[in-house]
C-alpha atoms as a PDB file:
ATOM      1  CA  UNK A   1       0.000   0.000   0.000  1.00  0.00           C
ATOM      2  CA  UNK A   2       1.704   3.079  -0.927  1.00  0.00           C
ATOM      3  CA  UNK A   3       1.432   6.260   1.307  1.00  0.00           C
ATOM      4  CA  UNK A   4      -0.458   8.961  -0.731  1.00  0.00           C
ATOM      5  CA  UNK A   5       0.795  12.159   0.856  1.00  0.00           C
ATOM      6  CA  UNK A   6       4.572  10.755   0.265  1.00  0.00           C
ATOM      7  CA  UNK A   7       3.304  10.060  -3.537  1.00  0.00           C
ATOM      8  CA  UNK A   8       1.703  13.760  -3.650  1.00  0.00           C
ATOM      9  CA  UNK A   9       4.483  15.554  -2.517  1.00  0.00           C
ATOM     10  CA  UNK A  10       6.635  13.639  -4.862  1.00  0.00           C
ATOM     11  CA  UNK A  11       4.600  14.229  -7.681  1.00  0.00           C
ATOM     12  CA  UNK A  12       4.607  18.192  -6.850  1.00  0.00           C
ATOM     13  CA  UNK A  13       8.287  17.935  -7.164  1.00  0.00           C
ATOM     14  CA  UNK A  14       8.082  16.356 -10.303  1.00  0.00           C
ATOM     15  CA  UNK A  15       6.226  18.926 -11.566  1.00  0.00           C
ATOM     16  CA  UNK A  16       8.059  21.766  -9.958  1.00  0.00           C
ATOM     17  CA  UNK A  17      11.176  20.258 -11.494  1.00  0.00           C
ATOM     18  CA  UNK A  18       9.822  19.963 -15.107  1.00  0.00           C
ATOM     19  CA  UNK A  19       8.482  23.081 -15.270  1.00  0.00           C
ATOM     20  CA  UNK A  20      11.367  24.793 -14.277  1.00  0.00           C
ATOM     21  CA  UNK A  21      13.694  23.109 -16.588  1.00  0.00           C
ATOM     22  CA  UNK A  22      10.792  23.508 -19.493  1.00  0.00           C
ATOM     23  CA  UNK A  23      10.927  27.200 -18.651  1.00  0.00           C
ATOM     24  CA  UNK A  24      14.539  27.961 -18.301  1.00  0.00           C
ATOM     25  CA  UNK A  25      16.505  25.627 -20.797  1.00  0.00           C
ATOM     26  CA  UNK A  26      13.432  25.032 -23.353  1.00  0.00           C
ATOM     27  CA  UNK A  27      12.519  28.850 -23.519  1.00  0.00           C
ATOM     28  CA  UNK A  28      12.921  31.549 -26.770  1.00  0.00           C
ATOM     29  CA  UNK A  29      14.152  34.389 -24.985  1.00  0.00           C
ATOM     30  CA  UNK A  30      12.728  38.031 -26.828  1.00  0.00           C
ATOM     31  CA  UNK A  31      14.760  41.207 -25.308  1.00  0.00           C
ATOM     32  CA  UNK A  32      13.012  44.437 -24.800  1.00  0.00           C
ATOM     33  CA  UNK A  33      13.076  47.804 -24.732  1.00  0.00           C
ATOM     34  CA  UNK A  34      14.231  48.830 -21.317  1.00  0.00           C
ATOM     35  CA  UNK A  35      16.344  45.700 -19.949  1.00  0.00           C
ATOM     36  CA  UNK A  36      12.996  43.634 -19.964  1.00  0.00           C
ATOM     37  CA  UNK A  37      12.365  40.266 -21.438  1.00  0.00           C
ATOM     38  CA  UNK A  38       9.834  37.647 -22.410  1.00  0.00           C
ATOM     39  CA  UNK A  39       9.427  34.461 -23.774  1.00  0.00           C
ATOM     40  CA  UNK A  40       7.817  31.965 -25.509  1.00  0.00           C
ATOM     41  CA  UNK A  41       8.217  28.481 -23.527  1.00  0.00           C
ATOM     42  CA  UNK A  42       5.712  25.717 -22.411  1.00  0.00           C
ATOM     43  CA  UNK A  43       6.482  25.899 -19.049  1.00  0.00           C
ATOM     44  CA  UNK A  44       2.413  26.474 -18.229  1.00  0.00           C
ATOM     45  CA  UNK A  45       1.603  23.319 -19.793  1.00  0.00           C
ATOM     46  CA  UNK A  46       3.589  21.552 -17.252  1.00  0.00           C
ATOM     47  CA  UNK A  47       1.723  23.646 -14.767  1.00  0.00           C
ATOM     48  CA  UNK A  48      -1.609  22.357 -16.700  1.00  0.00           C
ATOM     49  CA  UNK A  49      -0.629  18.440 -16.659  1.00  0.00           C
ATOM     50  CA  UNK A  50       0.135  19.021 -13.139  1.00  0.00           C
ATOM     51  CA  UNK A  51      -3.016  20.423 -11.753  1.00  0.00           C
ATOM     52  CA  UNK A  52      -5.175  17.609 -14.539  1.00  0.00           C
ATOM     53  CA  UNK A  53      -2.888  14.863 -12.444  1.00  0.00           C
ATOM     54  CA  UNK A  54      -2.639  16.014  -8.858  1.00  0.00           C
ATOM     55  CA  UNK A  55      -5.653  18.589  -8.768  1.00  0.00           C
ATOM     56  CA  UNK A  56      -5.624  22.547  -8.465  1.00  0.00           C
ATOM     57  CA  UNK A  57      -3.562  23.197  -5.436  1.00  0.00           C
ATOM     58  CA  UNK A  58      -1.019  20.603  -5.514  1.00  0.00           C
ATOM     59  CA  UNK A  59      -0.427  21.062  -9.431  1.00  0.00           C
ATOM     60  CA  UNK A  60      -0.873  24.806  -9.426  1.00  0.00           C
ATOM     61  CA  UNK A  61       1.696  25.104  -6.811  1.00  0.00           C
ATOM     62  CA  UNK A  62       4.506  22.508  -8.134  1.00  0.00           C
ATOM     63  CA  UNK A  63       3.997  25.021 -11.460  1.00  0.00           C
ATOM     64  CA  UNK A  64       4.248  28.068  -9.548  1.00  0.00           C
ATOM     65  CA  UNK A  65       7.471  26.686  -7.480  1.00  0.00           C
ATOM     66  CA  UNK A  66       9.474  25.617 -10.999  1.00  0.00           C
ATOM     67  CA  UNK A  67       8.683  28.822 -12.720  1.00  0.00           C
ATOM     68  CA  UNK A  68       9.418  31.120  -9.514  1.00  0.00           C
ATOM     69  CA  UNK A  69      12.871  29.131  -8.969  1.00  0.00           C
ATOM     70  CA  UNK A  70      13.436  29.644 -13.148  1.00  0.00           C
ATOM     71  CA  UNK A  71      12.801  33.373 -12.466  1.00  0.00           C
ATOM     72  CA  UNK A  72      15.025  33.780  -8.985  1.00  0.00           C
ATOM     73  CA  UNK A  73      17.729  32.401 -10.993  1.00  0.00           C
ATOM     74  CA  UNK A  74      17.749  34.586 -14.236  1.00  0.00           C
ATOM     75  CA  UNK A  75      18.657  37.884 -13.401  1.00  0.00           C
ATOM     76  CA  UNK A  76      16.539  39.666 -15.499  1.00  0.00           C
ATOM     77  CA  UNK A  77      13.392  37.962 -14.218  1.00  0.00           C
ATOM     78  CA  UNK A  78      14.261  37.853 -10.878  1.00  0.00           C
ATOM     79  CA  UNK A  79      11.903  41.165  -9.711  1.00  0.00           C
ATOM     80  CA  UNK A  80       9.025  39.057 -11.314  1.00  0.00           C
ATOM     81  CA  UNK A  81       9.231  35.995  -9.567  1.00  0.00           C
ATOM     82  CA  UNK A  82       6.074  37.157  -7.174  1.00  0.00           C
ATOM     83  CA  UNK A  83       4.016  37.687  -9.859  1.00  0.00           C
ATOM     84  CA  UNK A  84       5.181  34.539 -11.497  1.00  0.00           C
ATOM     85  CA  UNK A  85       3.915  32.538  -8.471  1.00  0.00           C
ATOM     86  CA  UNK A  86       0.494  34.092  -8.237  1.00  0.00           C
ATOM     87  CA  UNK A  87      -0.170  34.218 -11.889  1.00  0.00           C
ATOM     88  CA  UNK A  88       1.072  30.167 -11.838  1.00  0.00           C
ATOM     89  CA  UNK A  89      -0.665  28.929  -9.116  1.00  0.00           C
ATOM     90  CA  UNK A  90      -3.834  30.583 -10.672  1.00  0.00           C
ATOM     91  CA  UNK A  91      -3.514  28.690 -14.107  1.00  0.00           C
ATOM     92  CA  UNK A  92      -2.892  25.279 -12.154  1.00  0.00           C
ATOM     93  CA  UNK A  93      -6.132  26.118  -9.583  1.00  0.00           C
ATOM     94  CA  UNK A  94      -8.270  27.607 -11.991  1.00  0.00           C
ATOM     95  CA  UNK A  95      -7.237  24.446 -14.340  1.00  0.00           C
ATOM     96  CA  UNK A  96      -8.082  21.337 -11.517  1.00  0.00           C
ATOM     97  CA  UNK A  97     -11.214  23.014 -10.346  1.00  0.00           C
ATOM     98  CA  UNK A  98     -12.578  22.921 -13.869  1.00  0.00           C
ATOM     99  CA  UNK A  99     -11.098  19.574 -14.511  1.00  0.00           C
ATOM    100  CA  UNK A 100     -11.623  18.109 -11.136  1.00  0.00           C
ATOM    101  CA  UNK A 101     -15.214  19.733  -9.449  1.00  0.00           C
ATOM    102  CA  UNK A 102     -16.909  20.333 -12.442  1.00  0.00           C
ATOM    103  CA  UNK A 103     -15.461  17.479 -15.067  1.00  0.00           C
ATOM    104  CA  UNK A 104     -14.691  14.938 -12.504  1.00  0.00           C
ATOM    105  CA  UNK A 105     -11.998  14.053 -15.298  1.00  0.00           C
ATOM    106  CA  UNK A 106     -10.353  11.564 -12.269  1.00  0.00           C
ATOM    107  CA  UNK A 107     -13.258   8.878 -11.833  1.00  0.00           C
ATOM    108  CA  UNK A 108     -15.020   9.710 -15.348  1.00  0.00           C
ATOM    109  CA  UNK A 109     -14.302   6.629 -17.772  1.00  0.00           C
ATOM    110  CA  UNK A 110     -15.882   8.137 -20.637  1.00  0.00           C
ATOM    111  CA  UNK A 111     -12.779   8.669 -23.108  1.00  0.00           C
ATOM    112  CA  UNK A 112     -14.513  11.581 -25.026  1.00  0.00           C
ATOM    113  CA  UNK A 113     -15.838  13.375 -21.888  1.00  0.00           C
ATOM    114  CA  UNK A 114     -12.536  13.303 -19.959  1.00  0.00           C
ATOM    115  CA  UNK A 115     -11.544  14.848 -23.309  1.00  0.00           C
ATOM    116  CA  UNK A 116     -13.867  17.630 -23.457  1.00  0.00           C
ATOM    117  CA  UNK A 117     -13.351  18.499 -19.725  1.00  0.00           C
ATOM    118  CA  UNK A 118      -9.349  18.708 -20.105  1.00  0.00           C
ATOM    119  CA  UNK A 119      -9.669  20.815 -23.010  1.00  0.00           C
ATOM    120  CA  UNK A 120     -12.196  23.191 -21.232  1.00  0.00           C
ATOM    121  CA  UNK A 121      -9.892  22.922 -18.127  1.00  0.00           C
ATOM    122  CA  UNK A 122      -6.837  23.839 -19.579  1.00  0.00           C
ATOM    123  CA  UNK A 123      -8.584  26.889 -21.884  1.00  0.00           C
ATOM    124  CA  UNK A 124      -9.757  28.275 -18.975  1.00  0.00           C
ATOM    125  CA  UNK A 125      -6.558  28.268 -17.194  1.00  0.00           C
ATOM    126  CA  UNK A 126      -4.505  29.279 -19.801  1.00  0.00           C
ATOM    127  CA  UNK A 127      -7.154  31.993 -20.584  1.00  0.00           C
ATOM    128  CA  UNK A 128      -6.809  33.482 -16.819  1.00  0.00           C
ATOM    129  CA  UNK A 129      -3.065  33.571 -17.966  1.00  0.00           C
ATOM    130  CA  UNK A 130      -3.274  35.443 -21.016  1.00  0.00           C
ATOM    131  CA  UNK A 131      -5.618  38.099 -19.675  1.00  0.00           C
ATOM    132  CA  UNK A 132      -3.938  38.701 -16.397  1.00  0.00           C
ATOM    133  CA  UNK A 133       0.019  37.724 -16.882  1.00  0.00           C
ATOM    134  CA  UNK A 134       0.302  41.155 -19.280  1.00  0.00           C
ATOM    135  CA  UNK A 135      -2.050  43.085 -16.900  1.00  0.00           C
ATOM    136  CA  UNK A 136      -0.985  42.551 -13.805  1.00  0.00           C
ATOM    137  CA  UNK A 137       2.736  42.933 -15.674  1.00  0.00           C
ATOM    138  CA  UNK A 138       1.852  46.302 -16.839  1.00  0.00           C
ATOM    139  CA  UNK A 139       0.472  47.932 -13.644  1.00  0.00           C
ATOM    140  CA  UNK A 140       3.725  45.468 -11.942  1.00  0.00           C
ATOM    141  CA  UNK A 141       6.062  46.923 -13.851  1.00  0.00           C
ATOM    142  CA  UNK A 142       4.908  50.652 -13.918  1.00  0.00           C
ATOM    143  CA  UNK A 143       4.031  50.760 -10.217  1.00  0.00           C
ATOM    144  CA  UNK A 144       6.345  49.091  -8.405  1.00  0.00           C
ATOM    145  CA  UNK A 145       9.261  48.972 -10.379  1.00  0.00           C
ATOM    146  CA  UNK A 146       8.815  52.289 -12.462  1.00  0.00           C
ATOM    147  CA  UNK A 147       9.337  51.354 -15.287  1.00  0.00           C
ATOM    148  CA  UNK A 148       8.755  53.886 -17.867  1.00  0.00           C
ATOM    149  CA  UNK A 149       8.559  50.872 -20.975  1.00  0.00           C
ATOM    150  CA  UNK A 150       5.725  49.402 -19.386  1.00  0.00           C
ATOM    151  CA  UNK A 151       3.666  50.681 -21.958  1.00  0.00           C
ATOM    152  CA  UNK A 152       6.033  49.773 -25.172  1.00  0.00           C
ATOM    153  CA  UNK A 153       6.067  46.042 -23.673  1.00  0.00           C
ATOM    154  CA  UNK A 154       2.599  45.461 -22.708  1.00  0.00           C
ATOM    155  CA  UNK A 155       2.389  44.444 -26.867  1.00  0.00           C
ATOM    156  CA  UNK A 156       4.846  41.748 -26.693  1.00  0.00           C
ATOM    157  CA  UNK A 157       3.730  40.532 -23.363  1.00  0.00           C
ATOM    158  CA  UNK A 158       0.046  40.216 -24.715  1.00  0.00           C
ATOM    159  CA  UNK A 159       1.285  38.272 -27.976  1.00  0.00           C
ATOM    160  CA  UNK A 160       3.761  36.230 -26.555  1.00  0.00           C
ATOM    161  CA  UNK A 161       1.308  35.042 -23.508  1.00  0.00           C
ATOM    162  CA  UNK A 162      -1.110  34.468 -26.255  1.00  0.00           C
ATOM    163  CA  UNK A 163       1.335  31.903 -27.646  1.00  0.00           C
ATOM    164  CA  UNK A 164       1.912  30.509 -24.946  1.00  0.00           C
ATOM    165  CA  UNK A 165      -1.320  29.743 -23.815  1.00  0.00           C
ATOM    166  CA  UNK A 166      -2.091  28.154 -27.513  1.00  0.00           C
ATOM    167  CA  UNK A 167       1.016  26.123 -27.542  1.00  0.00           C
ATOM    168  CA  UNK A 168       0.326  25.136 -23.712  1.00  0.00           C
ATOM    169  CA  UNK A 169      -2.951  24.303 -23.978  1.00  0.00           C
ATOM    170  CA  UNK A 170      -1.989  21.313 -27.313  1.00  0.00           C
ATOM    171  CA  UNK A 171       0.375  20.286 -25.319  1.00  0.00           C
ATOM    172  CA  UNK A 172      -1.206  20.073 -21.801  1.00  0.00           C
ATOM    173  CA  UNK A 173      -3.804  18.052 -23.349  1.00  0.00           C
ATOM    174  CA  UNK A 174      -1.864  15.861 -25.678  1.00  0.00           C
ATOM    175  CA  UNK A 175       0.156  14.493 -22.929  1.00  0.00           C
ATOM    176  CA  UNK A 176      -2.109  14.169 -20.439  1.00  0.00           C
ATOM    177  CA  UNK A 177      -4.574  12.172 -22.657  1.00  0.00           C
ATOM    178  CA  UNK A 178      -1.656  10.075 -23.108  1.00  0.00           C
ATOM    179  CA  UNK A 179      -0.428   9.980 -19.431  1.00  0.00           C
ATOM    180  CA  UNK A 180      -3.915   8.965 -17.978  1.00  0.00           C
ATOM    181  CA  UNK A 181      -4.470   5.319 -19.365  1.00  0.00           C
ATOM    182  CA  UNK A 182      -0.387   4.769 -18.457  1.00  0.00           C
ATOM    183  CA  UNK A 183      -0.415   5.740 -15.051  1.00  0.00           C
ATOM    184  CA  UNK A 184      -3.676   4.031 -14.250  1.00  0.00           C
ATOM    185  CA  UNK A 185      -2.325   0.813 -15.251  1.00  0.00           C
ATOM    186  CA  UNK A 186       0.846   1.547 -13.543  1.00  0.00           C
ATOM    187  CA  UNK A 187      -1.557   2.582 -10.348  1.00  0.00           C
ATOM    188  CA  UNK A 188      -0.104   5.747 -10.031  1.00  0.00           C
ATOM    189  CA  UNK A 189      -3.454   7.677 -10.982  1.00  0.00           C
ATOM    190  CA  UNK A 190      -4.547  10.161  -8.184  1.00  0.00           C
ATOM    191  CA  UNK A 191      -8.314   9.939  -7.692  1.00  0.00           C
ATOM    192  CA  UNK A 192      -9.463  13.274  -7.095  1.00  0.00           C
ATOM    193  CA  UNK A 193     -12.412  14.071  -5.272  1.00  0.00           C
ATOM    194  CA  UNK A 194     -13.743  17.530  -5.132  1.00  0.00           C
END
């Protein structure tokens, strides 16, 4: 019998790791005016697998903690790594409670359903993303760090989330279609009941 807290926390971990090595070393850097940066990367479609596998919380926050750790270590992220966590937690809980409460994607054995609900779960997430990762950026970066090219890279920040949250959202559910039937045989499916 295994011990499912021990298997939770090491599947946060998992996740935590992968997303922060799919964020830093898998990443297409774009410079920007005024020292800034952003980037196209599918580092919040690791944070989507992880809250369809574990649930919102748990996969929201081994997102949040891989892409926070990818930003503390690159010094010209490293001021954003507060929003980072926020805005990732947000994409993982927004992403399980869809998946998980409403879908009930963990006990449903109805291939095309479970489909249907991971697609809606990780649109919805990744939809949170694109409308708040540039707007919470913009009012970040011109109130509390004063920057002046807040402005000037709100219009990359829009079009590269918006990327992003495409790319994510193919991928999220791709491998997690293809995840499910594996780890249920393996007995390493979480059951999640909310």
């Amino acid at each position: 019998m295994r011990n499912e807290k021990v298997h939770k926390i090491v599947f946060i971990g998992l996740i935590a790791a992968l997303s922060y090595v799919v964020f830093t070393f898998l990443q297409i850097k774009i410079t920007l005016p005024g020292g800034d940066a952003t980037s196209i990367h599918l580092g919040n479609a690791v944070c989507v697998i992880g809250a369809l596998l574990l649930g919102g919380v748990s996969g929201g926050l081994g997102g949040a903690l891989g892409m926070t750790i990818g930003d503390l270590m690159d010094p010209i992220y490293v001021v954003y790594a507060p929003k980072t966590f926020l805005l990732k937690f947000f994409i993982g809980f927004i992403t399980g409670i869809i998946a998980h409460r409403f879908g009930k994607i963990s006990t449903e054995t109805n291939s095309k359903k479970v489909f249907k609900w991971t697609v809606l779960a990780a649109v919805s997430g990744l939809l949170f993303n694109v409308i708040f990762d540039p707007l919470i950026g913009y009012y970040y970066k011109l109130l509390i760090l004063g920057k002046p090219a807040a402005e000037i890279t709100l219009a990359w920040n829009i079009a590269a989330t918006s990327i992003n949250a495409v790319t994510s959202s193919i991928v999220s559910v791709a491998v997690y279609m293809a995840l499910r039937p594996a780890l249920k045989k393996s007995g390493l499916f979480f059951t999640i009941s909310k």
